[in-house]
PDB file of N, CA and C in Angstrom:
ATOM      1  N   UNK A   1      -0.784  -7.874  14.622  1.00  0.00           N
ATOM      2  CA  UNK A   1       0.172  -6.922  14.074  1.00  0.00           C
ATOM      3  C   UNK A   1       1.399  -7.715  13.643  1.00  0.00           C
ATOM      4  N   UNK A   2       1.617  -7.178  12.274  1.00  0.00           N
ATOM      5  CA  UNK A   2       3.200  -8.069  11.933  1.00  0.00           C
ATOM      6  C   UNK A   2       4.240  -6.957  11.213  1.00  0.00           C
ATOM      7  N   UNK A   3       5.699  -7.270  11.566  1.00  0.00           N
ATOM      8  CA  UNK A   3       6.032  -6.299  11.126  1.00  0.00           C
ATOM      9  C   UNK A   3       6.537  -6.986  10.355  1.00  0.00           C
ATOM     10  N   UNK A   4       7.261  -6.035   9.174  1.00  0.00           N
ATOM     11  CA  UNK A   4       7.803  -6.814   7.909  1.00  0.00           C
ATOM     12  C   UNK A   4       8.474  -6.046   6.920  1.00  0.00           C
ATOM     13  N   UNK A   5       9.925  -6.354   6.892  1.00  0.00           N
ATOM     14  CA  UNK A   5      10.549  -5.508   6.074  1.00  0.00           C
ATOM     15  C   UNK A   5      10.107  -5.049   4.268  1.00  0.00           C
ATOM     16  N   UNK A   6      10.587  -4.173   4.157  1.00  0.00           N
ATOM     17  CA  UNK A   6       9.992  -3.833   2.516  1.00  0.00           C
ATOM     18  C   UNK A   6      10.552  -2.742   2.106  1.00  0.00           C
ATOM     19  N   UNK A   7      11.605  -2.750   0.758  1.00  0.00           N
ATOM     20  CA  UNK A   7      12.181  -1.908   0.263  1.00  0.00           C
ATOM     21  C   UNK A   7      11.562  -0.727  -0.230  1.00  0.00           C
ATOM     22  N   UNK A   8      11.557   0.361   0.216  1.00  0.00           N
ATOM     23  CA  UNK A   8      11.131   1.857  -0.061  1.00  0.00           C
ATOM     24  C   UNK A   8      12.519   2.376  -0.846  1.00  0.00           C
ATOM     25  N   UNK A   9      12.358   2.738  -2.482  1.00  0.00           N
ATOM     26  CA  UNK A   9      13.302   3.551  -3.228  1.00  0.00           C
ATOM     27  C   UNK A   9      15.023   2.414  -2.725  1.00  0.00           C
ATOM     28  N   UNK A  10      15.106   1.343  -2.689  1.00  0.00           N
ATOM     29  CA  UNK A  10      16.237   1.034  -2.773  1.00  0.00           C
ATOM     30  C   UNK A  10      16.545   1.149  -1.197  1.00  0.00           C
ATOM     31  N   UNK A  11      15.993   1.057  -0.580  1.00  0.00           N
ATOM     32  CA  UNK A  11      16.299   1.583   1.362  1.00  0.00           C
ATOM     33  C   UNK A  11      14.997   0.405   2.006  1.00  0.00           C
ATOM     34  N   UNK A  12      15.766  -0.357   2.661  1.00  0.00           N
ATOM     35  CA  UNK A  12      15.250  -1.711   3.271  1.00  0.00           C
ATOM     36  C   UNK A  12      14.520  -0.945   4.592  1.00  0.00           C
ATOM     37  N   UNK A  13      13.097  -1.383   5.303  1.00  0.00           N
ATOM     38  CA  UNK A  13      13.062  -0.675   6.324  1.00  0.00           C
ATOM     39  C   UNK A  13      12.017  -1.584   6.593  1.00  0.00           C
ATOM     40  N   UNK A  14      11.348  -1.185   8.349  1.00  0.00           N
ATOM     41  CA  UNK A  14      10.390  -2.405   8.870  1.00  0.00           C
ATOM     42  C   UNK A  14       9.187  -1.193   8.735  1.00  0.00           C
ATOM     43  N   UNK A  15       7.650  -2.155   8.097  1.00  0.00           N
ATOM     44  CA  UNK A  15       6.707  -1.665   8.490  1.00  0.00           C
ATOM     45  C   UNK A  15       5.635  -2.379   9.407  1.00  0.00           C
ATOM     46  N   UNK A  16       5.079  -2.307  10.484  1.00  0.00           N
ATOM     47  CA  UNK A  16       4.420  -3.199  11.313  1.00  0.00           C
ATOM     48  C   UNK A  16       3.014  -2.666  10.465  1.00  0.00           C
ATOM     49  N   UNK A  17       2.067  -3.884  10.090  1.00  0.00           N
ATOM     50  CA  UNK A  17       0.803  -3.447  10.205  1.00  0.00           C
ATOM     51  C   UNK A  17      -0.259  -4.673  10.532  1.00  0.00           C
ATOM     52  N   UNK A  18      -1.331  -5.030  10.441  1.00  0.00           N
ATOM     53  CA  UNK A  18      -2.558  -6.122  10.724  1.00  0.00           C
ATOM     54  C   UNK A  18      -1.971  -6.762   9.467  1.00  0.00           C
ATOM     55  N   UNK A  19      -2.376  -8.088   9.606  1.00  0.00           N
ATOM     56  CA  UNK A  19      -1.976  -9.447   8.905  1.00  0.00           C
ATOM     57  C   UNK A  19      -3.318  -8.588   7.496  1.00  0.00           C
ATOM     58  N   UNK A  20      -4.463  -8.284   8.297  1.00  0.00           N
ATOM     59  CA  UNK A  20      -5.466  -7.568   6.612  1.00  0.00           C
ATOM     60  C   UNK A  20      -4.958  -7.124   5.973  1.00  0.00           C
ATOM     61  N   UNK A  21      -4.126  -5.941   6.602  1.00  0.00           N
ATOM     62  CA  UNK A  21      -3.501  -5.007   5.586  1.00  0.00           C
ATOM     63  C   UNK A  21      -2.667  -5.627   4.984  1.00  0.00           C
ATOM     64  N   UNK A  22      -1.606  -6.375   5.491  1.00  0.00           N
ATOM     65  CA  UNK A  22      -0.693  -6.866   4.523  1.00  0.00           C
ATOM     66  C   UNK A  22      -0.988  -7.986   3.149  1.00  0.00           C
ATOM     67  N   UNK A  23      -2.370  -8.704   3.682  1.00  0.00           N
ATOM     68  CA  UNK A  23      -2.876  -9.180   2.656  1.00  0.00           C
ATOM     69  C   UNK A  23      -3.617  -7.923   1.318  1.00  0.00           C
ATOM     70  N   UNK A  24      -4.316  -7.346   1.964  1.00  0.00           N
ATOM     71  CA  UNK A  24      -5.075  -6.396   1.124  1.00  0.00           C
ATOM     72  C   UNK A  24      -3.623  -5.754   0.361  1.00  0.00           C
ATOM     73  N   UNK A  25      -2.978  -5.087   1.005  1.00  0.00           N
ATOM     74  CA  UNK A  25      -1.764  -4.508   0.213  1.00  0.00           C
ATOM     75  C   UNK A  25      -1.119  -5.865  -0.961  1.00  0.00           C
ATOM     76  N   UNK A  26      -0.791  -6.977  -0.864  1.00  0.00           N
ATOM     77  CA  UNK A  26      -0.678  -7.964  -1.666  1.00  0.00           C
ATOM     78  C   UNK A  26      -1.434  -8.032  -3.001  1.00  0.00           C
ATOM     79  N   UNK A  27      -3.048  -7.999  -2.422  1.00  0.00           N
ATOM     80  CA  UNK A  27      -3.893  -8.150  -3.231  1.00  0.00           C
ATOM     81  C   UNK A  27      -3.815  -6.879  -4.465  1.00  0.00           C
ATOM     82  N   UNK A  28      -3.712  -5.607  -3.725  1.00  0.00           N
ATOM     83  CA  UNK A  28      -3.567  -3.902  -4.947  1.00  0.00           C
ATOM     84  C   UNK A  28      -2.451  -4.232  -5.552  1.00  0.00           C
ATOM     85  N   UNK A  29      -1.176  -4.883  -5.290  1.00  0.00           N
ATOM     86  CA  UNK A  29      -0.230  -4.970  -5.652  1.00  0.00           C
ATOM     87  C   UNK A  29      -0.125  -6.177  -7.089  1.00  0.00           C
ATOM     88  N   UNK A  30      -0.971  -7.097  -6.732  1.00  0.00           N
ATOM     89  CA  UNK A  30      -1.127  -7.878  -7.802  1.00  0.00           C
ATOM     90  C   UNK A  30      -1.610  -7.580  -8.837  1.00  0.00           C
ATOM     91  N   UNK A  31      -3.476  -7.146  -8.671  1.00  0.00           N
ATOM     92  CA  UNK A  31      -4.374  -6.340  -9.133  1.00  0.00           C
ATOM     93  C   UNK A  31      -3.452  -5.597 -10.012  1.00  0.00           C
ATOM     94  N   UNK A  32      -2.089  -4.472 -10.017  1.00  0.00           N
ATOM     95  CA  UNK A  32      -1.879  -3.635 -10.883  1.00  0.00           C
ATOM     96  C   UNK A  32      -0.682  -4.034 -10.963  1.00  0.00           C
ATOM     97  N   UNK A  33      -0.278  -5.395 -11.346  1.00  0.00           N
ATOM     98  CA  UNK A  33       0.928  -6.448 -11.802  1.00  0.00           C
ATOM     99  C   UNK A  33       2.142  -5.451 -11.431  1.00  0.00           C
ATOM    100  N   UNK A  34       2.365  -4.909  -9.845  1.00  0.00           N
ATOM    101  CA  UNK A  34       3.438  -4.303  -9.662  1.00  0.00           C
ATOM    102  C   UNK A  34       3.806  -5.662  -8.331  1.00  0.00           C
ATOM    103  N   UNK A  35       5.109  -5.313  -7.673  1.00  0.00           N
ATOM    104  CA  UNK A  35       5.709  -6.024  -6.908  1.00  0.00           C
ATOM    105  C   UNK A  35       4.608  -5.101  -5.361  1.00  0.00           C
ATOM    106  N   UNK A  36       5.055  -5.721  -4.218  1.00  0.00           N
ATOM    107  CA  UNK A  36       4.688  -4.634  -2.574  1.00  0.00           C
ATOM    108  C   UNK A  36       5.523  -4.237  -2.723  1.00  0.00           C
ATOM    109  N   UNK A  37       7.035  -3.825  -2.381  1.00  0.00           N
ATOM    110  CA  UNK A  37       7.895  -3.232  -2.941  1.00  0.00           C
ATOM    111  C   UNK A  37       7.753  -1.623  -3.367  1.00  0.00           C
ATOM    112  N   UNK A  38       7.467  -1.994  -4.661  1.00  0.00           N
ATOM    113  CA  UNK A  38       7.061  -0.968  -5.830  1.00  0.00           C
ATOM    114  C   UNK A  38       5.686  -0.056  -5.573  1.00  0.00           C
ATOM    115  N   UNK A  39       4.882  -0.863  -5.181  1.00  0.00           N
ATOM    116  CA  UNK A  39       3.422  -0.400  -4.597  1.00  0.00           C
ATOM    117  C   UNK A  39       3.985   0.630  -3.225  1.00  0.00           C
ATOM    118  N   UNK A  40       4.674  -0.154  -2.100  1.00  0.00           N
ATOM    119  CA  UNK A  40       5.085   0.819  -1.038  1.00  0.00           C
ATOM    120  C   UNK A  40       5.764   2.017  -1.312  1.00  0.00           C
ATOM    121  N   UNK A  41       6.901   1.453  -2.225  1.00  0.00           N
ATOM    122  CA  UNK A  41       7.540   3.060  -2.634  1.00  0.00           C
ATOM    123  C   UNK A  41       6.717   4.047  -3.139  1.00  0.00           C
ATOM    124  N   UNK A  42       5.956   4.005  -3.793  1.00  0.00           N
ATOM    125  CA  UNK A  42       4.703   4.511  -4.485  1.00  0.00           C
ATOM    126  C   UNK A  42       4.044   5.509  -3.415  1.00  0.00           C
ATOM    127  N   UNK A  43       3.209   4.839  -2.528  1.00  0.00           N
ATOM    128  CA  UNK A  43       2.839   5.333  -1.401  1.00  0.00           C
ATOM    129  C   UNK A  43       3.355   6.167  -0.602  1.00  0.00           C
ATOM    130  N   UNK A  44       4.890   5.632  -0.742  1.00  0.00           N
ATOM    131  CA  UNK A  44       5.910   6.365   0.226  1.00  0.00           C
ATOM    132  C   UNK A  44       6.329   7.680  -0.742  1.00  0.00           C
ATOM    133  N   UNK A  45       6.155   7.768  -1.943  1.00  0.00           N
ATOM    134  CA  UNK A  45       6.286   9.485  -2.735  1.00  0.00           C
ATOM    135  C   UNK A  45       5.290  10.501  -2.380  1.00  0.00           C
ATOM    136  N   UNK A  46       4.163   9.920  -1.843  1.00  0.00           N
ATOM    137  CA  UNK A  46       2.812  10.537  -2.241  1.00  0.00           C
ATOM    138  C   UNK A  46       2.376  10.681  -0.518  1.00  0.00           C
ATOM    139  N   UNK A  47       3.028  10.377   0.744  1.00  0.00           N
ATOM    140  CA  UNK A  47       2.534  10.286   1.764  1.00  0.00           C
ATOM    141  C   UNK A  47       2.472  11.837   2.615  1.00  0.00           C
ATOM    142  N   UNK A  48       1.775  11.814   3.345  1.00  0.00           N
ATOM    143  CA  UNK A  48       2.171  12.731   4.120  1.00  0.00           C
ATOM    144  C   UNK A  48       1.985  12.943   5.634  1.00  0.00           C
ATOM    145  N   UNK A  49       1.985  11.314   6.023  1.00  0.00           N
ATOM    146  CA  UNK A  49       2.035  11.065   7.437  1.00  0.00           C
ATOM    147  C   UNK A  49       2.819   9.687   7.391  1.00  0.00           C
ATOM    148  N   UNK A  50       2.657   8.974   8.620  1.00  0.00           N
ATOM    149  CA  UNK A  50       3.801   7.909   8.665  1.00  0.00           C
ATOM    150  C   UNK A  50       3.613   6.669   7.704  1.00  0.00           C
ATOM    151  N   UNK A  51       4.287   6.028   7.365  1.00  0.00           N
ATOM    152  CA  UNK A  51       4.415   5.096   5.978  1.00  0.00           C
ATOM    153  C   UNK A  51       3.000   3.954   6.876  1.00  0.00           C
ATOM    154  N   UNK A  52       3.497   3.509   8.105  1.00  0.00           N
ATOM    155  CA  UNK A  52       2.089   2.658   8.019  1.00  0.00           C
ATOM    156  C   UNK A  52       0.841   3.054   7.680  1.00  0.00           C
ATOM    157  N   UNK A  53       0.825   4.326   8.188  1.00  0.00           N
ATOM    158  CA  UNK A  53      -0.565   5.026   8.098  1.00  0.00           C
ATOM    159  C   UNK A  53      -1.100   5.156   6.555  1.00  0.00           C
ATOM    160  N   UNK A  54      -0.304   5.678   5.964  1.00  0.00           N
ATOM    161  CA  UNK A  54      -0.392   5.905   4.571  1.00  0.00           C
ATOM    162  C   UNK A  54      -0.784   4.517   3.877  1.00  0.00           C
ATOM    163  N   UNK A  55      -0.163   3.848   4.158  1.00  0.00           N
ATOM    164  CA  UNK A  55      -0.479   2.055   3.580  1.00  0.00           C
ATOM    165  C   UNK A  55      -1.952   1.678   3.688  1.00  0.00           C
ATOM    166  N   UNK A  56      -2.133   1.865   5.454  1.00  0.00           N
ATOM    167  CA  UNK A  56      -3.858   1.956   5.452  1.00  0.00           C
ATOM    168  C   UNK A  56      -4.719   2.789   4.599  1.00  0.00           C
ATOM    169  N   UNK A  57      -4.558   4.052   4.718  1.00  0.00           N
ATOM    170  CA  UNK A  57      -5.068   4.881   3.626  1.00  0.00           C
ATOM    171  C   UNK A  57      -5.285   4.410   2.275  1.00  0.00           C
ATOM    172  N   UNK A  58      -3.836   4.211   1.947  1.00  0.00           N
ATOM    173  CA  UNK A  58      -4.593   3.282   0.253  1.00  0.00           C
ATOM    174  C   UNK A  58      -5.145   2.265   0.577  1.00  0.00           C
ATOM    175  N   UNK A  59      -5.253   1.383   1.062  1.00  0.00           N
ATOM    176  CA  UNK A  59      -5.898   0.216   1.143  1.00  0.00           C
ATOM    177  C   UNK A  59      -7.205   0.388   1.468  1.00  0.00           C
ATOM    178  N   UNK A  60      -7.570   1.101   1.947  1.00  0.00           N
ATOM    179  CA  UNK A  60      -9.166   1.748   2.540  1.00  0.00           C
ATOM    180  C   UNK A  60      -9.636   2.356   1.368  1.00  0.00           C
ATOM    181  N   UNK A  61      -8.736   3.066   0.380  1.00  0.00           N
ATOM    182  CA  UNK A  61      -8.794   3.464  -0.869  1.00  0.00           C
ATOM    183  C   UNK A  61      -9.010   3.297  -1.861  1.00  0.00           C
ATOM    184  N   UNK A  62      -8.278   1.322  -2.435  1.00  0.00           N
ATOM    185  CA  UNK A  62      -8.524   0.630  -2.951  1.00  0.00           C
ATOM    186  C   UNK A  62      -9.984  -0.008  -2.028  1.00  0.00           C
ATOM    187  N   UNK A  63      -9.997  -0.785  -1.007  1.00  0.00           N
ATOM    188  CA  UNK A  63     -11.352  -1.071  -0.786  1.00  0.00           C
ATOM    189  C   UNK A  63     -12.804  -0.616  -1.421  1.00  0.00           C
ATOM    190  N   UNK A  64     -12.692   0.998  -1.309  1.00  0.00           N
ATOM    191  CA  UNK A  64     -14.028   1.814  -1.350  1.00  0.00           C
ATOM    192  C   UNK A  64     -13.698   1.547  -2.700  1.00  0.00           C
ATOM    193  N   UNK A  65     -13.061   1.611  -3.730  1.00  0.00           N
ATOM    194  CA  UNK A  65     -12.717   1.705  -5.004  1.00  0.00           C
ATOM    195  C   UNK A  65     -13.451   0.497  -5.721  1.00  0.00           C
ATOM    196  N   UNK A  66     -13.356  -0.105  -5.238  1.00  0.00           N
ATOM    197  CA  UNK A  66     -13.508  -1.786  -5.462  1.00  0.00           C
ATOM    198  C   UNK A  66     -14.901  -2.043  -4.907  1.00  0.00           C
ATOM    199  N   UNK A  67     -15.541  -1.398  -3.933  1.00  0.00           N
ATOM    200  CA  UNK A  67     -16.591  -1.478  -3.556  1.00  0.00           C
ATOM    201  C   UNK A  67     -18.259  -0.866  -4.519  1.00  0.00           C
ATOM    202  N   UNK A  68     -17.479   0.255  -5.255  1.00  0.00           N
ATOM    203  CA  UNK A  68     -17.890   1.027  -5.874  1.00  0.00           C
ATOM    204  C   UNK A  68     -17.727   0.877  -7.586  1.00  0.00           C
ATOM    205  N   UNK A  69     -17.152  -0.447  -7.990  1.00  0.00           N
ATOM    206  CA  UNK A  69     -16.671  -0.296  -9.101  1.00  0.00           C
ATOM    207  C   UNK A  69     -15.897   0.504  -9.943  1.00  0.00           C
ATOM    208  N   UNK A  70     -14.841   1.821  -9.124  1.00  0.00           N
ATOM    209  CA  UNK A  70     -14.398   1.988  -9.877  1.00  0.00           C
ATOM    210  C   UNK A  70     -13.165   0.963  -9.625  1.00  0.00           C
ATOM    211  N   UNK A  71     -11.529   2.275 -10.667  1.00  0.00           N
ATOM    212  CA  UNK A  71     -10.168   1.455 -10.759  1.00  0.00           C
ATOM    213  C   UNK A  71      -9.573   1.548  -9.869  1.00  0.00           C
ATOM    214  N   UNK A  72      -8.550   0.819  -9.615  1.00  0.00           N
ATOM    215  CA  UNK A  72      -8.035   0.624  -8.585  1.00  0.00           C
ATOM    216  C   UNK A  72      -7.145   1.853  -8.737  1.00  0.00           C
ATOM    217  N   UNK A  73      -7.194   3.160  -7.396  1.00  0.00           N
ATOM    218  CA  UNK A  73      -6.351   4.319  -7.420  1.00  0.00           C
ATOM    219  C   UNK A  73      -4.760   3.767  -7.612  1.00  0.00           C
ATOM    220  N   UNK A  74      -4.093   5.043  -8.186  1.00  0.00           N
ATOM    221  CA  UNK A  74      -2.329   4.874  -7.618  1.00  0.00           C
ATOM    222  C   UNK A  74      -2.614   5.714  -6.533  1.00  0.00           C
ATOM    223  N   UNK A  75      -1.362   5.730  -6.019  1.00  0.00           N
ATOM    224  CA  UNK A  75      -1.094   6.338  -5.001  1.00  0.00           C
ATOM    225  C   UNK A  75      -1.397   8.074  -4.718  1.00  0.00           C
ATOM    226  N   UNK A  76      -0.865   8.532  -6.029  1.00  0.00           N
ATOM    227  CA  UNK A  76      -0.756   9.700  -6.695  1.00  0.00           C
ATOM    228  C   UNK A  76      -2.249  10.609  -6.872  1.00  0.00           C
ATOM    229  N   UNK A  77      -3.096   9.244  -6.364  1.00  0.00           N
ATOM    230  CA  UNK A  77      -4.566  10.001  -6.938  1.00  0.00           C
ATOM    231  C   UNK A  77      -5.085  10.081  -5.213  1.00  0.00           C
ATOM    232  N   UNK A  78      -4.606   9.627  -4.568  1.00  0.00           N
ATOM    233  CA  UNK A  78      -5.447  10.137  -3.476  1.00  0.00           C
ATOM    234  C   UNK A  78      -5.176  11.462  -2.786  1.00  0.00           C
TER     235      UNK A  78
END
């Protein structure tokens, strides 16, 4: 588990999650030439449980996505 700060909407805050996730979140973030940052805030419009949780969610999201050939979801689509 690592925690690690990351700007949500201009508001600095800590999210702890598995060293995977934070890679996998890296990886969606590249994949759709946005910043983590930008990707988290994203997540963080569209959530509706706690910001780590939600992070997993897309990332499990993007996974199956990617597993399956399709595109990589926004946030907005799950």
């Amino acid at each position: 588990m690592k925690k690690r700060s990351v700007v949500v909407a201009n508001h600095r805050t800590s999210v702890s999650l598995e060293n995977v996730f934070w890679d996998a979140l890296r990886d969606a973030a590249d994949a759709r030439t946005i910043s983590v940052n930008d990707l988290v805030t994203e997540i963080d419009k569209h959530r509706s449980n706690s910001l780590s949780g939600a992070i997993r969610l897309y990332v499990l999201a993007v996974a199956r996505a990617s597993a399956t050939g399709r595109a990589i979801p926004k946030a907005s689509q799950l």
